[in-house]
Protein backbone atom coordinates (compact mmCIF):
# COMPACT_ATOMS: atom_id res chain seq x y z
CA UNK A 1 1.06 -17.83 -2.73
CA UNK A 2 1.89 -15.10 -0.34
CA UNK A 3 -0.04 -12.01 -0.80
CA UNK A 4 -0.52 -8.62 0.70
CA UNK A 5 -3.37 -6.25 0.84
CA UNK A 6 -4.27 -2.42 2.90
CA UNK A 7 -7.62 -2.57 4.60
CA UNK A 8 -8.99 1.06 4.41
CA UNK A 9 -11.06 1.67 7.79
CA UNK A 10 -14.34 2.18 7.34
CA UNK A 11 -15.22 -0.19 5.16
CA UNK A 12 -17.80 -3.11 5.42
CA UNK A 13 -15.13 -5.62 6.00
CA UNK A 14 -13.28 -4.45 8.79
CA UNK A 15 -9.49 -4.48 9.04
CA UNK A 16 -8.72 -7.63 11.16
CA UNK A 17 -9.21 -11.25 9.93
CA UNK A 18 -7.53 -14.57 9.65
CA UNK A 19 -9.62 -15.28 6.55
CA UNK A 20 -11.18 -12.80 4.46
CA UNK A 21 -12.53 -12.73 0.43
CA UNK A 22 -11.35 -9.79 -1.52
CA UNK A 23 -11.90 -9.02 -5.05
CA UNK A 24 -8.37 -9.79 -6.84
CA UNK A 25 -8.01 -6.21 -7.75
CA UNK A 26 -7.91 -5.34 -4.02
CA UNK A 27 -4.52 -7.71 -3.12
CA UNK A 28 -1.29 -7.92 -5.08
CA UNK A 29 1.81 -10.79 -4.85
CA UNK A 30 3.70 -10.27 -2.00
CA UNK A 31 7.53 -9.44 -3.65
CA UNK A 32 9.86 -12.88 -3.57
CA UNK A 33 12.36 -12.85 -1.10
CA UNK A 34 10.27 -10.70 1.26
CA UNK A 35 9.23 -11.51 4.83
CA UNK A 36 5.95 -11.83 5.73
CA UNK A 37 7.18 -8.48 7.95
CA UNK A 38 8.49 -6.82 4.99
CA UNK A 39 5.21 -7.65 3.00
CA UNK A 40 2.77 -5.76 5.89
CA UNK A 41 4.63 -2.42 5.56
CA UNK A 42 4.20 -2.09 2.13
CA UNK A 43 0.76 -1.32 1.51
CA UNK A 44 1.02 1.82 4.25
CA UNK A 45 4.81 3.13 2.65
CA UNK A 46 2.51 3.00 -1.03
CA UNK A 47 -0.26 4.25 0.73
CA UNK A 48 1.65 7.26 2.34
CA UNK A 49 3.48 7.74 -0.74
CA UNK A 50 0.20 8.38 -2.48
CA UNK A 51 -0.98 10.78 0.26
CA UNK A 52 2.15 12.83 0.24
CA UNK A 53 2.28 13.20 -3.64
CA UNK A 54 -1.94 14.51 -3.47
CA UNK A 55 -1.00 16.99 -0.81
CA UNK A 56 2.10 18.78 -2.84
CA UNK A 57 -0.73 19.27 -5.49
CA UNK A 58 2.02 19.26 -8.29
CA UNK A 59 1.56 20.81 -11.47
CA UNK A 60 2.57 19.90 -15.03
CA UNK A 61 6.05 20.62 -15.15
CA UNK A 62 6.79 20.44 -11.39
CA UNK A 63 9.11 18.33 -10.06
CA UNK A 64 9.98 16.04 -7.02
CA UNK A 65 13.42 15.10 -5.55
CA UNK A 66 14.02 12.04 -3.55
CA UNK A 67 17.03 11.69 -1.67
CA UNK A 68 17.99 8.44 0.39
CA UNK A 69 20.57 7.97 3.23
C-alpha cells in the first residue's frame, strides 16, 4: 500500500525519513493511478487550500468561486 502523509515542521519527528511510525490518523491512501510524484504534492495543495480558506475568514452565507484554466 502506497500512502502519503505532510510532516508539519516543528514537530518531534522531523520531516525527513526513509522509515517513520505515524499514528494512522496522520497518513491517508495515496489515490490509485497516482505517481508516487503526484502523491507528494498533495498533502501541501490540501494544506494550502486549508490556509487560504482560514485567511478569507468567510462568514455564514459567504461564498467562494473557483475557476480553472
Amino acid at each position: 500500500m502506497r500512502s502519503g502523509g505532510l510532516m508539519i515542521p516543528g514537530t518531534t519527528h522531523g520531516a525527513y525519513r526513509e522509515l517513520i511510525v505515524l499514528d494512522q490518523r496522520a497518513v491517508v491512501r495515496a489515490p490509485i493511478g497516482s505517481t508516487h510524484r503526484e502523491t507528494c504534492t498533495l498533502p501541501m495543495k490540501g494544506l494550502t487550500a486549508r490556509l487560504s480558506l482560514d485567511l478569507l475568514d468567510l462568514q455564514p452565507g459567504q461564498v467562494i468561486e473557483y475557476m480553472s484554466h
